[in-house]
PDB file of N, CA and C in Angstrom:
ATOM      1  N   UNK A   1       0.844  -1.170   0.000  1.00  0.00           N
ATOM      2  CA  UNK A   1       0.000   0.000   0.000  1.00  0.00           C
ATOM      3  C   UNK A   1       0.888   1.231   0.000  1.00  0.00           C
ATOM      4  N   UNK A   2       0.541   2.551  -0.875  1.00  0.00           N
ATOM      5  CA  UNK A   2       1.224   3.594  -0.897  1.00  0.00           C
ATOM      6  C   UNK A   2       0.509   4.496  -0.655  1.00  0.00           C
ATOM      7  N   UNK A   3       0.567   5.505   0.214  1.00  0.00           N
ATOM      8  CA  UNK A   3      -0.084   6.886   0.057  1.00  0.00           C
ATOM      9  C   UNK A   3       0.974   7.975   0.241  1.00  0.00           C
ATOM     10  N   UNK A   4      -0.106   8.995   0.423  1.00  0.00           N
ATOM     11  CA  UNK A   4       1.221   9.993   0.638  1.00  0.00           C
ATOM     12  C   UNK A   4       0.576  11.114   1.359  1.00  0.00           C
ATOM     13  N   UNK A   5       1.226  12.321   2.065  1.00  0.00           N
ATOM     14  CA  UNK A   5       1.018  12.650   3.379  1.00  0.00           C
ATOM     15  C   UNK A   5       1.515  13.885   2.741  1.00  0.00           C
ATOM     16  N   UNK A   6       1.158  15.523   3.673  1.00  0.00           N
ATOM     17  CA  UNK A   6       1.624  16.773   3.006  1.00  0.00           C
ATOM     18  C   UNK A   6       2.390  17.269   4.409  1.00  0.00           C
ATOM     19  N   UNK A   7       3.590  18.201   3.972  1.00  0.00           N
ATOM     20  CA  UNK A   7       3.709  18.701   5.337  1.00  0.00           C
ATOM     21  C   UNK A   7       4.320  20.417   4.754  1.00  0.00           C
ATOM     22  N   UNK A   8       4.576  20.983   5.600  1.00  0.00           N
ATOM     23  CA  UNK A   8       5.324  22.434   4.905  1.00  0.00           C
ATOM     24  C   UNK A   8       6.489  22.083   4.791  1.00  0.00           C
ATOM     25  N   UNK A   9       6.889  22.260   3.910  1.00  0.00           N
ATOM     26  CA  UNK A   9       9.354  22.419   3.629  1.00  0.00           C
ATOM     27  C   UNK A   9       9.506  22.292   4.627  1.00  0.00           C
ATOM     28  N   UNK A  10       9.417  23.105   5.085  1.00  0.00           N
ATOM     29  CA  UNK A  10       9.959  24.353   6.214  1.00  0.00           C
ATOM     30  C   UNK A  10       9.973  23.097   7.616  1.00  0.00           C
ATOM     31  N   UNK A  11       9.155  22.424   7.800  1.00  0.00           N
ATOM     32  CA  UNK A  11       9.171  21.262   9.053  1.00  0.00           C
ATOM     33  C   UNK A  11       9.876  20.018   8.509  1.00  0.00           C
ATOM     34  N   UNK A  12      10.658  19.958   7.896  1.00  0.00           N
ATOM     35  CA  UNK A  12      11.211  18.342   7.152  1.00  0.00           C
ATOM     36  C   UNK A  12      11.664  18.075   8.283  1.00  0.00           C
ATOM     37  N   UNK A  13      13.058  18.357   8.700  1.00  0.00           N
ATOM     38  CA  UNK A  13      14.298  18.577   9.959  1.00  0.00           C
ATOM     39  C   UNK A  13      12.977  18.123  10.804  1.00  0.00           C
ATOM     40  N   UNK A  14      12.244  18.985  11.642  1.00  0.00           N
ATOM     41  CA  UNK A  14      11.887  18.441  13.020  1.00  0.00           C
ATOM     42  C   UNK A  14      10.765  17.194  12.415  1.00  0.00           C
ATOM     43  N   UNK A  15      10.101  16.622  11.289  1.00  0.00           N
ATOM     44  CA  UNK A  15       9.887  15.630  11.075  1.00  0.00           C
ATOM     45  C   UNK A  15      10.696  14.458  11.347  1.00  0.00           C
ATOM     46  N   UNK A  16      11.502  14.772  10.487  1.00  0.00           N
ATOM     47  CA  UNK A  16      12.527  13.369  10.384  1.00  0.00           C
ATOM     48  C   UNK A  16      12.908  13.490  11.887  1.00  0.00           C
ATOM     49  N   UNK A  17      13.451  14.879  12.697  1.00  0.00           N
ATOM     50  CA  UNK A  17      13.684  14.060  14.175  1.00  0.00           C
ATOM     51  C   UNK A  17      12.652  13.825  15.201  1.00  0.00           C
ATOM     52  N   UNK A  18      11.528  14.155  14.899  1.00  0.00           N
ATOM     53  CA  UNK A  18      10.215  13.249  15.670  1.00  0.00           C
ATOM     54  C   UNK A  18      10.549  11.824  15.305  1.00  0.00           C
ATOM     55  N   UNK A  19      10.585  11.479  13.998  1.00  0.00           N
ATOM     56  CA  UNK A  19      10.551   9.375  13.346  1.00  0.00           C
ATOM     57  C   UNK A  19      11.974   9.356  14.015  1.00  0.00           C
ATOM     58  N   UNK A  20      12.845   9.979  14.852  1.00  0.00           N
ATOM     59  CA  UNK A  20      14.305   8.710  15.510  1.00  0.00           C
ATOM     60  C   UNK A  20      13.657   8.313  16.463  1.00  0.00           C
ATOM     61  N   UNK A  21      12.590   8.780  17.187  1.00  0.00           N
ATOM     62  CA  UNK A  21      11.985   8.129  18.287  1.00  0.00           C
ATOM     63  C   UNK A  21      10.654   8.106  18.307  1.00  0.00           C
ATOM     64  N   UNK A  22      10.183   7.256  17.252  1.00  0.00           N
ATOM     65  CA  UNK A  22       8.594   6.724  17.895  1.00  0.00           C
ATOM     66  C   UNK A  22       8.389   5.906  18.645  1.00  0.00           C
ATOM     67  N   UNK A  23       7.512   5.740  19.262  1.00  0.00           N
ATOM     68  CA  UNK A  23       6.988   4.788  20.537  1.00  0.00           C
ATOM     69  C   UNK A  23       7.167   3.332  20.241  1.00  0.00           C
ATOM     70  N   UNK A  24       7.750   2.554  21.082  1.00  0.00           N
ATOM     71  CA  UNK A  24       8.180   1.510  20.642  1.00  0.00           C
ATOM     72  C   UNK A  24       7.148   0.639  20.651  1.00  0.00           C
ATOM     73  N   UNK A  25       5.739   1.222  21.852  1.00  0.00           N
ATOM     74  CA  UNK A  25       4.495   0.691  21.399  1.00  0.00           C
ATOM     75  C   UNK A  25       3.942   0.771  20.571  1.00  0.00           C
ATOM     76  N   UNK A  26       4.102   1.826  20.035  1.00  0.00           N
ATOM     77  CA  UNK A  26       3.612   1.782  18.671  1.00  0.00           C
ATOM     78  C   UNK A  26       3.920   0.718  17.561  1.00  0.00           C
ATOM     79  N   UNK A  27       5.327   0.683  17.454  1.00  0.00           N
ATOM     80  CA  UNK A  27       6.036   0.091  16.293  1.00  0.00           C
ATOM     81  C   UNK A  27       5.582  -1.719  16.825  1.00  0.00           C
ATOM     82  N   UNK A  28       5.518  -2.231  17.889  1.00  0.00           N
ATOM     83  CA  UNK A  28       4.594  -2.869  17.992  1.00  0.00           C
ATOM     84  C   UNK A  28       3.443  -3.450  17.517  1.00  0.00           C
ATOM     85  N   UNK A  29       2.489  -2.501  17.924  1.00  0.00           N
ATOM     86  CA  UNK A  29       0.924  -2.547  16.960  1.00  0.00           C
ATOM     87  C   UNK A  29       1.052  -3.085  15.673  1.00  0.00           C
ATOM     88  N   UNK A  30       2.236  -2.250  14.669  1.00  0.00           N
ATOM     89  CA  UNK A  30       2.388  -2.260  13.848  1.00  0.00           C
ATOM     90  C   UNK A  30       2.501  -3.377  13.410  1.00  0.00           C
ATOM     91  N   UNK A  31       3.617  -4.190  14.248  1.00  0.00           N
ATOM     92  CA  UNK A  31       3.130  -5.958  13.685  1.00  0.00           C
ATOM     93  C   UNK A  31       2.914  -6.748  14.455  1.00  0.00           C
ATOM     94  N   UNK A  32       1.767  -6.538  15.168  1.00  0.00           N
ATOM     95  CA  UNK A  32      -0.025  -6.870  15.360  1.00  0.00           C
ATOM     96  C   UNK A  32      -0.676  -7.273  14.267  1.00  0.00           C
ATOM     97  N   UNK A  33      -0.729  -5.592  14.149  1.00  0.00           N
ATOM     98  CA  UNK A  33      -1.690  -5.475  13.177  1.00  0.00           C
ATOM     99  C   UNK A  33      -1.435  -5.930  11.842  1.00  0.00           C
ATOM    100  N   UNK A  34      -0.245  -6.301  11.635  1.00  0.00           N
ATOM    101  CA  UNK A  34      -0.067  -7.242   9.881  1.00  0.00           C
ATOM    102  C   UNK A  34       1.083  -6.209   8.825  1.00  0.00           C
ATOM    103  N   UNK A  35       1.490  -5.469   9.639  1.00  0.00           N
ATOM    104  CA  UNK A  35       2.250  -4.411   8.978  1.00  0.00           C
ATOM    105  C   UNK A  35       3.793  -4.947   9.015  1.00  0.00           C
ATOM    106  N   UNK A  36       4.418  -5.371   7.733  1.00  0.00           N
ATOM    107  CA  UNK A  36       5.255  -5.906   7.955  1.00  0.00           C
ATOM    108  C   UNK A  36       6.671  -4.928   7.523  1.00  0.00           C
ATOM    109  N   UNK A  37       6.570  -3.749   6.966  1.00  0.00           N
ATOM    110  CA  UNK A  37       7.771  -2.656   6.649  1.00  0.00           C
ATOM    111  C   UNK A  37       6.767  -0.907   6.557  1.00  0.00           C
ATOM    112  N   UNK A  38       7.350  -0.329   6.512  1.00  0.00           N
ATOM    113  CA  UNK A  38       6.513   0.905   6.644  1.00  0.00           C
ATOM    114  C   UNK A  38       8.093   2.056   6.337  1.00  0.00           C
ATOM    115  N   UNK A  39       7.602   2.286   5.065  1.00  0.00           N
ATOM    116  CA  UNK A  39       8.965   3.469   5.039  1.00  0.00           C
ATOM    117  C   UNK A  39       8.147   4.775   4.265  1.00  0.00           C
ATOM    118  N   UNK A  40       9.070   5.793   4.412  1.00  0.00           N
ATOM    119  CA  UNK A  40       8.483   7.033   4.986  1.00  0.00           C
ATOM    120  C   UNK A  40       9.880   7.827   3.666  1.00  0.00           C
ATOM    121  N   UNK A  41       9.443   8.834   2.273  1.00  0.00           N
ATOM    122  CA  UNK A  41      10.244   9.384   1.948  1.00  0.00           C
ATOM    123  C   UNK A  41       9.923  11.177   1.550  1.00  0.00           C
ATOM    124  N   UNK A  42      10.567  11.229   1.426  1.00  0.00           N
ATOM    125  CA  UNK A  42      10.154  13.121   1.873  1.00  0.00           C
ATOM    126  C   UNK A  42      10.676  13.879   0.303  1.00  0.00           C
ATOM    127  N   UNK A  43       9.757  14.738  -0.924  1.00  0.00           N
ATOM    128  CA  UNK A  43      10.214  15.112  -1.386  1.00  0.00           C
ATOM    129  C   UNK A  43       9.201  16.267  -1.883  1.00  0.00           C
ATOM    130  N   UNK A  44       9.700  17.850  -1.437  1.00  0.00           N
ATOM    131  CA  UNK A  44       9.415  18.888  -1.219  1.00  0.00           C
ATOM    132  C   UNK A  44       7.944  19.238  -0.416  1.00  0.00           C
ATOM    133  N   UNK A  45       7.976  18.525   0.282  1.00  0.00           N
ATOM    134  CA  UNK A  45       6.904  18.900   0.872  1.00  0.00           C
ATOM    135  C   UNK A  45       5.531  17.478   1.342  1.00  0.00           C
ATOM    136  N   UNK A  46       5.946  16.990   0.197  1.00  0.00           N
ATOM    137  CA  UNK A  46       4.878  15.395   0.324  1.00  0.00           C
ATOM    138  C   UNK A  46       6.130  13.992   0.470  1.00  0.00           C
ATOM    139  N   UNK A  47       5.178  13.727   1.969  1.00  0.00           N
ATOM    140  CA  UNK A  47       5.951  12.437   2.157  1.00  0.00           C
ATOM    141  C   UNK A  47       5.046  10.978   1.258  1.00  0.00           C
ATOM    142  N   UNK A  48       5.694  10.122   0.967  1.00  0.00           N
ATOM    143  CA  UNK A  48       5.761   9.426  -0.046  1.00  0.00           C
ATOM    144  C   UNK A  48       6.070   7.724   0.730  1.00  0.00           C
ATOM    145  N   UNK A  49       4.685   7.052   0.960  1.00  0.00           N
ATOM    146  CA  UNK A  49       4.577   6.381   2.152  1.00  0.00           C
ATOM    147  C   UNK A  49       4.474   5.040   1.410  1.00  0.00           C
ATOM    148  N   UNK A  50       5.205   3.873   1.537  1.00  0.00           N
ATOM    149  CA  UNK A  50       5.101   2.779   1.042  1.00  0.00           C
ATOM    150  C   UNK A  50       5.070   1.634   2.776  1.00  0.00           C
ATOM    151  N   UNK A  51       4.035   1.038   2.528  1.00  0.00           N
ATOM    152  CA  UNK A  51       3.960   0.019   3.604  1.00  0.00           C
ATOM    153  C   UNK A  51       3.648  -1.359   2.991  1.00  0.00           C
ATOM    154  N   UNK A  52       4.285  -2.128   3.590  1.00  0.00           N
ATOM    155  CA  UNK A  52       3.978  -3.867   3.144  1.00  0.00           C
ATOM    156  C   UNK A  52       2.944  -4.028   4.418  1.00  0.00           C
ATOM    157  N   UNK A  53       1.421  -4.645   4.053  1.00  0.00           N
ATOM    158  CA  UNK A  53       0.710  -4.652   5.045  1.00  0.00           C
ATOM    159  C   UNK A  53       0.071  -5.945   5.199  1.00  0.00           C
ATOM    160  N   UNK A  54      -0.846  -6.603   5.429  1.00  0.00           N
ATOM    161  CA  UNK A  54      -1.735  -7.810   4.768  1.00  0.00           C
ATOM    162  C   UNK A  54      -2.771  -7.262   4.904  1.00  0.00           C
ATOM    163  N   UNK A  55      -3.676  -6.041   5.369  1.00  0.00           N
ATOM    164  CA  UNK A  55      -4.548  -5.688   4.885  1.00  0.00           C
ATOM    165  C   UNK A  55      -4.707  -4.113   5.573  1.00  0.00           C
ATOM    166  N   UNK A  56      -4.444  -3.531   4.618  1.00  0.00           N
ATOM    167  CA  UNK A  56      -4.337  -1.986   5.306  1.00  0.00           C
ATOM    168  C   UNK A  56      -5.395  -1.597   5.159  1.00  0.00           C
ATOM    169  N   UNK A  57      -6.950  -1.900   4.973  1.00  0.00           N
ATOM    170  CA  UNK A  57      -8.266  -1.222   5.945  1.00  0.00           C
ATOM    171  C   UNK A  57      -8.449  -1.808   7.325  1.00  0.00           C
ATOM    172  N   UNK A  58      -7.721  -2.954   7.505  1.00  0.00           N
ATOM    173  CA  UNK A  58      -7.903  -3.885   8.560  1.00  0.00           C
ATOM    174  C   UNK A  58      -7.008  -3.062   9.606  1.00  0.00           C
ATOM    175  N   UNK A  59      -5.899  -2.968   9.104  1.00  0.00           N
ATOM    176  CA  UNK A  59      -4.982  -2.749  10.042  1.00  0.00           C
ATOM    177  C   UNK A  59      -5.053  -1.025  10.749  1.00  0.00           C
ATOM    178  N   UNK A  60      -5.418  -0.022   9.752  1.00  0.00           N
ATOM    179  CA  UNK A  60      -5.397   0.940   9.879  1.00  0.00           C
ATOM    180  C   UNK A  60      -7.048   1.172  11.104  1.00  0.00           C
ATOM    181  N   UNK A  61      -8.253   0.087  10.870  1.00  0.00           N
ATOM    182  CA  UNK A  61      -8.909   0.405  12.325  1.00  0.00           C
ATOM    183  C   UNK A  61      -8.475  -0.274  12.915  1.00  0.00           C
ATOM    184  N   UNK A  62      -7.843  -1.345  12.756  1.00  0.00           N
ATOM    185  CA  UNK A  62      -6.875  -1.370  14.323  1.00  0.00           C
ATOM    186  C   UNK A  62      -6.129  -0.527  15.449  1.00  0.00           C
ATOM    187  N   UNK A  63      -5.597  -0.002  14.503  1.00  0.00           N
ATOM    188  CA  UNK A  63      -4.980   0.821  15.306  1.00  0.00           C
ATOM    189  C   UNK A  63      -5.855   2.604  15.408  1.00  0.00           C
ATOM    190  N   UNK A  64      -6.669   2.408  14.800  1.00  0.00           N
ATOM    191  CA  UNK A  64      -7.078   3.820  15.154  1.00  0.00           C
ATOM    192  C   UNK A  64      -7.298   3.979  16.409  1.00  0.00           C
ATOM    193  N   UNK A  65      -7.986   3.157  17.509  1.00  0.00           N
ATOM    194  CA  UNK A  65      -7.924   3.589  18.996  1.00  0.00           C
ATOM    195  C   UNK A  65      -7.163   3.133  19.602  1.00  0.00           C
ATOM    196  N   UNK A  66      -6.160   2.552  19.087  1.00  0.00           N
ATOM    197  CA  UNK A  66      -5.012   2.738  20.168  1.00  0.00           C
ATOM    198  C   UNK A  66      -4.407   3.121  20.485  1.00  0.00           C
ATOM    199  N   UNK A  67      -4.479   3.571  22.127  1.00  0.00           N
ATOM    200  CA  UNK A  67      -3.814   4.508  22.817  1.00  0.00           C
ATOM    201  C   UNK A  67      -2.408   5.091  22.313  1.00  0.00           C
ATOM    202  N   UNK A  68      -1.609   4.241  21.839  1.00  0.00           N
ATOM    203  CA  UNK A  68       0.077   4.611  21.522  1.00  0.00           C
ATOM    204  C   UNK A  68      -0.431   5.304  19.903  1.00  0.00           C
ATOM    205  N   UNK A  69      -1.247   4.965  19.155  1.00  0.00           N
ATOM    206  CA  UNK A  69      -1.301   5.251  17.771  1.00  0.00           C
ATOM    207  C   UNK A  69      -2.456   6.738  18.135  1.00  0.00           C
ATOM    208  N   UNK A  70      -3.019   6.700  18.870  1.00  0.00           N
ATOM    209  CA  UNK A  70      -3.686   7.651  19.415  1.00  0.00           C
ATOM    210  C   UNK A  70      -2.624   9.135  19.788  1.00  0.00           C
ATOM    211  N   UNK A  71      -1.959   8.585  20.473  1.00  0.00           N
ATOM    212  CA  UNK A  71      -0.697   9.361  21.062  1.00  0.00           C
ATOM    213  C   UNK A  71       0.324  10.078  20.330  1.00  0.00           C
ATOM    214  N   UNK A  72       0.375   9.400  19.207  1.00  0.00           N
ATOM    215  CA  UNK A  72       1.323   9.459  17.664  1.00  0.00           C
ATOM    216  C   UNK A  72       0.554  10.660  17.295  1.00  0.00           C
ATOM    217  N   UNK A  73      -0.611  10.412  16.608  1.00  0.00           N
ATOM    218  CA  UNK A  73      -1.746  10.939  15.466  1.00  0.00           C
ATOM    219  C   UNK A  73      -1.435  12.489  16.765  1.00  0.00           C
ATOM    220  N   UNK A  74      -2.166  12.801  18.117  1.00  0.00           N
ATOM    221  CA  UNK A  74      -1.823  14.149  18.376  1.00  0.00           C
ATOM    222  C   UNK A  74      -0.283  14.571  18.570  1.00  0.00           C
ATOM    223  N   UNK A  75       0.621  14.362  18.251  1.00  0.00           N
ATOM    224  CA  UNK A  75       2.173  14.530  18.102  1.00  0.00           C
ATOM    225  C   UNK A  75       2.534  15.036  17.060  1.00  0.00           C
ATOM    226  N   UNK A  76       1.765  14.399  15.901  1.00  0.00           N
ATOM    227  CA  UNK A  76       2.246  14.753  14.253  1.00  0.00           C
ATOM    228  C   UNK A  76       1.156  15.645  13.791  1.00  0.00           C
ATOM    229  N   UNK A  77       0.224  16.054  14.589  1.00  0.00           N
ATOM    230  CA  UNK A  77      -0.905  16.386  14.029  1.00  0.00           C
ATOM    231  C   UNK A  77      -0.714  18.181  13.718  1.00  0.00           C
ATOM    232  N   UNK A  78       0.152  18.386  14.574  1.00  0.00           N
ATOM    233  CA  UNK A  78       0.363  19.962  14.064  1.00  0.00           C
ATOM    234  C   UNK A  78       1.231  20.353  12.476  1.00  0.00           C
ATOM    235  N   UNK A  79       2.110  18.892  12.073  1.00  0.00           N
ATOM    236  CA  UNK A  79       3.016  18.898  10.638  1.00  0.00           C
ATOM    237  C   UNK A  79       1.977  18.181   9.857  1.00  0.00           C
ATOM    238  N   UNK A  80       1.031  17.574   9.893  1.00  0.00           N
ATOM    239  CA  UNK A  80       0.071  16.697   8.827  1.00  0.00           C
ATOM    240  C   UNK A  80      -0.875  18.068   7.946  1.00  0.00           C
ATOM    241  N   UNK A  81      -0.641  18.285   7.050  1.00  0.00           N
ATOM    242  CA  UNK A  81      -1.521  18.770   6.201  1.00  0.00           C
ATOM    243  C   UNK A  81      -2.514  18.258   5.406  1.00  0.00           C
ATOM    244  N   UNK A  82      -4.109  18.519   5.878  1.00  0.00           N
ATOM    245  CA  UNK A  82      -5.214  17.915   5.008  1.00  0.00           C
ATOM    246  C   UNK A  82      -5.128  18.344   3.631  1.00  0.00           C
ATOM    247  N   UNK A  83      -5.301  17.041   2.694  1.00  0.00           N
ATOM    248  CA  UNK A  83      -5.956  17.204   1.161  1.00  0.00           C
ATOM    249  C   UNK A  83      -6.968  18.001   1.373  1.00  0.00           C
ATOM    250  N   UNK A  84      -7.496  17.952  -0.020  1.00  0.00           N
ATOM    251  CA  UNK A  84      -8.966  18.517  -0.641  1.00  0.00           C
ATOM    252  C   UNK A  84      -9.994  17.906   0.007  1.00  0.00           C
ATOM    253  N   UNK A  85      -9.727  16.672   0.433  1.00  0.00           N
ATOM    254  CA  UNK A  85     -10.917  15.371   0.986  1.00  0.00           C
ATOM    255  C   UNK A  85     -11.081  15.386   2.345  1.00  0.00           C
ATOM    256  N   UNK A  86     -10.582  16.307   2.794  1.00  0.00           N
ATOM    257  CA  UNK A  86     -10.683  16.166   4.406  1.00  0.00           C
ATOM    258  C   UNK A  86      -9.995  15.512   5.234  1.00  0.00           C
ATOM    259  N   UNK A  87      -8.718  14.904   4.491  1.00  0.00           N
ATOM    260  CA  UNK A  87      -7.934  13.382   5.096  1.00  0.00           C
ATOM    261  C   UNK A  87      -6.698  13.866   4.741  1.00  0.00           C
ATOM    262  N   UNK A  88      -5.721  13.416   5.889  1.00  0.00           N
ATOM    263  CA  UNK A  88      -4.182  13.378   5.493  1.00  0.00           C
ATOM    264  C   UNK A  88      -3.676  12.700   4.810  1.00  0.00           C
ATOM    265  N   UNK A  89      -4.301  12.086   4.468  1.00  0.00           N
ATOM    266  CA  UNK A  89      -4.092  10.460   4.139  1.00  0.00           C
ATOM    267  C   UNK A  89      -4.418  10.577   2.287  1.00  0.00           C
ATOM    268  N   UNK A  90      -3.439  10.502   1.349  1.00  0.00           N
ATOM    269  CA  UNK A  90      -4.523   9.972  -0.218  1.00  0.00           C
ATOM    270  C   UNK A  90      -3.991   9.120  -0.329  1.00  0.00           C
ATOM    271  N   UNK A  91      -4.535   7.896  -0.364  1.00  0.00           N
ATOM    272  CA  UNK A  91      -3.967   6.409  -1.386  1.00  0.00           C
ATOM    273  C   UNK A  91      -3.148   6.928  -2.661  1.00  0.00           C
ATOM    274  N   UNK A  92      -2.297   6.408  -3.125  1.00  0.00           N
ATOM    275  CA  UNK A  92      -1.767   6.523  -4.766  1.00  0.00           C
ATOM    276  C   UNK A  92      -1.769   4.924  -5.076  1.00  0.00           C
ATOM    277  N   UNK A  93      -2.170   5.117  -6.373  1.00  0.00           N
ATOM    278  CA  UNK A  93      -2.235   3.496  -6.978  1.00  0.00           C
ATOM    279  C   UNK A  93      -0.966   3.154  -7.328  1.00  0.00           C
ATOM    280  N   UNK A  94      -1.130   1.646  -7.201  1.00  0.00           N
ATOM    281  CA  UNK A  94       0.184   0.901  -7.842  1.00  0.00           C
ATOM    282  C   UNK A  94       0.164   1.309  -9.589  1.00  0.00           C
ATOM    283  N   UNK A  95       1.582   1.110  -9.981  1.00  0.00           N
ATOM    284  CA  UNK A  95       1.784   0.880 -11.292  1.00  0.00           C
ATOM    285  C   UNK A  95       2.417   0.339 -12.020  1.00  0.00           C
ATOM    286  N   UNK A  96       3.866  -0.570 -11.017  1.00  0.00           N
ATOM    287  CA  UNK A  96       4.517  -1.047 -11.385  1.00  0.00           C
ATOM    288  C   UNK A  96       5.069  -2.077 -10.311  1.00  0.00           C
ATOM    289  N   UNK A  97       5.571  -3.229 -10.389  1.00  0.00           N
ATOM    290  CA  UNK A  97       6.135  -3.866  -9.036  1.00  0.00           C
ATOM    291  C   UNK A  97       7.312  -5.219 -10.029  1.00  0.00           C
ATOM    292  N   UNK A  98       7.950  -5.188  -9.291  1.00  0.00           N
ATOM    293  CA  UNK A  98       9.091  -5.776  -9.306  1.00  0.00           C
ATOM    294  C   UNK A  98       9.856  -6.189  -8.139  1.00  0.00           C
ATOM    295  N   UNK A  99       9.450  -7.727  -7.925  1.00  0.00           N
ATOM    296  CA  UNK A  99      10.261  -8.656  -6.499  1.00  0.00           C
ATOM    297  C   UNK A  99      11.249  -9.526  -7.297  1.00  0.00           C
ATOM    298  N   UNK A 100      11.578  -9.499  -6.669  1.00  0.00           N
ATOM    299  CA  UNK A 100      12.892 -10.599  -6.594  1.00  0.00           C
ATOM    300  C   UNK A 100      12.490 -12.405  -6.280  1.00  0.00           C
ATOM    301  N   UNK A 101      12.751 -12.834  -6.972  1.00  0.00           N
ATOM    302  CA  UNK A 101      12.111 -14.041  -6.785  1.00  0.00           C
ATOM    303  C   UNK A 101      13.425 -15.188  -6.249  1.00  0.00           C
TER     304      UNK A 101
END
């Protein structure tokens, strides 16, 4: 699953040093909930979110009330910039994939 996330330039630096220390409960949940890599890339302004998941509607209400992912969401919530849709969040579709066999 890929989406991608908005933030201002201007906050990259204290982004990237909020992610040296997320909650280790958190990162947890994460594989709980079926999330097996989650990387995070930054270019001018939109981060550029690729996660290996086994089911990211599943996983994503999983963790919506939990306390540590709860805890996260008001932390980042002052650098998250809403789309047009009301959501930080836009899916981008696949278009190409290539594993290694």
């Amino acid at each position: 699953m890929s989406f991608v996330l908005k933030i201002d330039p201007n906050d990259a630096e204290a982004y990237q040093k909020r992610h040296e220390k997320v909650d280790p409960e958190l990162e947890e949940q994460f594989r709980a909930v079926g999330i097996h890599s989650y990387h995070i890339f930054l270019h001018e302004g939109t981060l550029f979110v690729y996660m290996a998941v086994d089911n990211f509607e599943e996983a994503m209400k999983s963790l919506q009330d939990h306390p540590a992912n709860v805890r996260w969401q008001a932390y980042m919530s002052d650098m998250l910039e809403v789309w047009e849709s009301g959501s930080t969040v836009k899916a981008i579709p696949a278009m190409y994939h290539f594993v290694k066999n």
